[in-house]
Protein backbone atom coordinates (compact mmCIF):
# COMPACT_ATOMS: atom_id res chain seq x y z
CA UNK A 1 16.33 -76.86 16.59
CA UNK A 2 14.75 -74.72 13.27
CA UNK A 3 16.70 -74.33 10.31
CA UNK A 4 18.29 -70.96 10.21
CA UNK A 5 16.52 -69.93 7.11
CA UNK A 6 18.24 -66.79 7.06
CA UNK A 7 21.50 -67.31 7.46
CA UNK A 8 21.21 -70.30 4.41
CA UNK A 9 19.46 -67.04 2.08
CA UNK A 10 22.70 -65.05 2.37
CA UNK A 11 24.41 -68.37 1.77
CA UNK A 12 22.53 -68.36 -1.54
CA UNK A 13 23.12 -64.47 -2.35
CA UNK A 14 26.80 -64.37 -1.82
CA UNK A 15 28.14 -62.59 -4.97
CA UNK A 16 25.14 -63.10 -6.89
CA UNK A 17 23.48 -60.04 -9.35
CA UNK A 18 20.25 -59.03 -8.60
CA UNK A 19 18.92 -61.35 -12.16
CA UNK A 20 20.73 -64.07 -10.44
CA UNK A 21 18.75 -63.51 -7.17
CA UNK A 22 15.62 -63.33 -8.73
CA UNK A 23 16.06 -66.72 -10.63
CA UNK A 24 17.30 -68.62 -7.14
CA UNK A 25 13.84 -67.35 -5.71
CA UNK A 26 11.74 -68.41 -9.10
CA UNK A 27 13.61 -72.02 -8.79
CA UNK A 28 12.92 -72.13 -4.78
CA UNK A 29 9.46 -71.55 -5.32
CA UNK A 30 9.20 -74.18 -8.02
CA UNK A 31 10.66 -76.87 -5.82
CA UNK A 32 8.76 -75.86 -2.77
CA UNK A 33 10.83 -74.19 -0.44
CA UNK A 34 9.94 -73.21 2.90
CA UNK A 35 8.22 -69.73 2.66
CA UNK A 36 10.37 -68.24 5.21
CA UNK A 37 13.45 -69.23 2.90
CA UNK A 38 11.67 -67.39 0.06
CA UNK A 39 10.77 -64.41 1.80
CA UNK A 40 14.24 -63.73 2.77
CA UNK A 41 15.65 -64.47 -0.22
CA UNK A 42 12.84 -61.85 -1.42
CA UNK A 43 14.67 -59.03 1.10
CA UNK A 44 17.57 -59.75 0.31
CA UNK A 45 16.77 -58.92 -3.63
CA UNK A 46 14.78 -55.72 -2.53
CA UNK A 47 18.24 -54.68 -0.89
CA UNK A 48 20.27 -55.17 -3.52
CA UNK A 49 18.13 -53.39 -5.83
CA UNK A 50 17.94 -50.36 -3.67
CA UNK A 51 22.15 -50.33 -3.91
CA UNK A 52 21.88 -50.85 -7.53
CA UNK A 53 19.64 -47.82 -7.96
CA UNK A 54 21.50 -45.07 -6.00
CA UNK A 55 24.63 -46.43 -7.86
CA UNK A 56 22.56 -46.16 -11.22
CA UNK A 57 21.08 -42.54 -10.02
CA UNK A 58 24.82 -40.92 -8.91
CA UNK A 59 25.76 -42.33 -12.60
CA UNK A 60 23.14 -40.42 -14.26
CA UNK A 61 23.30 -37.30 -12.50
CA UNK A 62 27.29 -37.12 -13.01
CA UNK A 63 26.56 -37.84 -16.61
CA UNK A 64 24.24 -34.99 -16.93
CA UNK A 65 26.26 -32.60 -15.38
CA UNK A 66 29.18 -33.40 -17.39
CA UNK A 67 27.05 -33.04 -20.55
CA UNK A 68 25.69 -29.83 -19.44
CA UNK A 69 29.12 -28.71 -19.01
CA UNK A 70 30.12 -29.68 -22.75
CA UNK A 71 27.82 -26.92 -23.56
CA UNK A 72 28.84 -23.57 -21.66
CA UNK A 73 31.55 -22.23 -23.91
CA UNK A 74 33.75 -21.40 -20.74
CA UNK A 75 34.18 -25.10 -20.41
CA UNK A 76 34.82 -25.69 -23.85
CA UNK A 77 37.42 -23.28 -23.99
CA UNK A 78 39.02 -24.79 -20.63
CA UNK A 79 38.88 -28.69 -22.45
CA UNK A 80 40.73 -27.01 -25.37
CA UNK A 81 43.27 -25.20 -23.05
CA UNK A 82 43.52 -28.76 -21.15
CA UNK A 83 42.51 -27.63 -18.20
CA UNK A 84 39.21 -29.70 -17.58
């Protein structure tokens, strides 16, 4: 029977950031791992990067917007009322 490489990658990942990640894959490749271990582990960063960055992205743009806001005097004059 093979090793499930797979399921022993998300093993690794559980609750791990995406720096932690990286540095399981950098020590797996120093101790020779199996490549098929590595490249999953190597997915499963890629994923968790992608999450990261619409997270990151939907921060930004809300942070704009809100900023843009700040400037229209309408808004302004609703923050001082206590309305916004």
């Amino acid at each position: 029977m093979h090793p499930n490489y797979k399921r022993e990658a998300v093993d690794l990942c559980v609750d791990k950031t995406s720096a932690e990640i990286m540095g399981i894959i950098c020590e797996a490749k120093i101790n020779g791992a199996p490549p098929t271990l590595i490249q999953h582990l190597q997915q499963i960063l890629d994923l968790s990067s992608k999450e990261s960055h619409a997270l990151e992205m939907k921060e930004t743009v809300l942070s704009a917007w809100t900023n843009y806001c700040r400037t229209s005097w309408v808004y302004r004059l609703l923050e001082w009322f206590g309305f916004r």
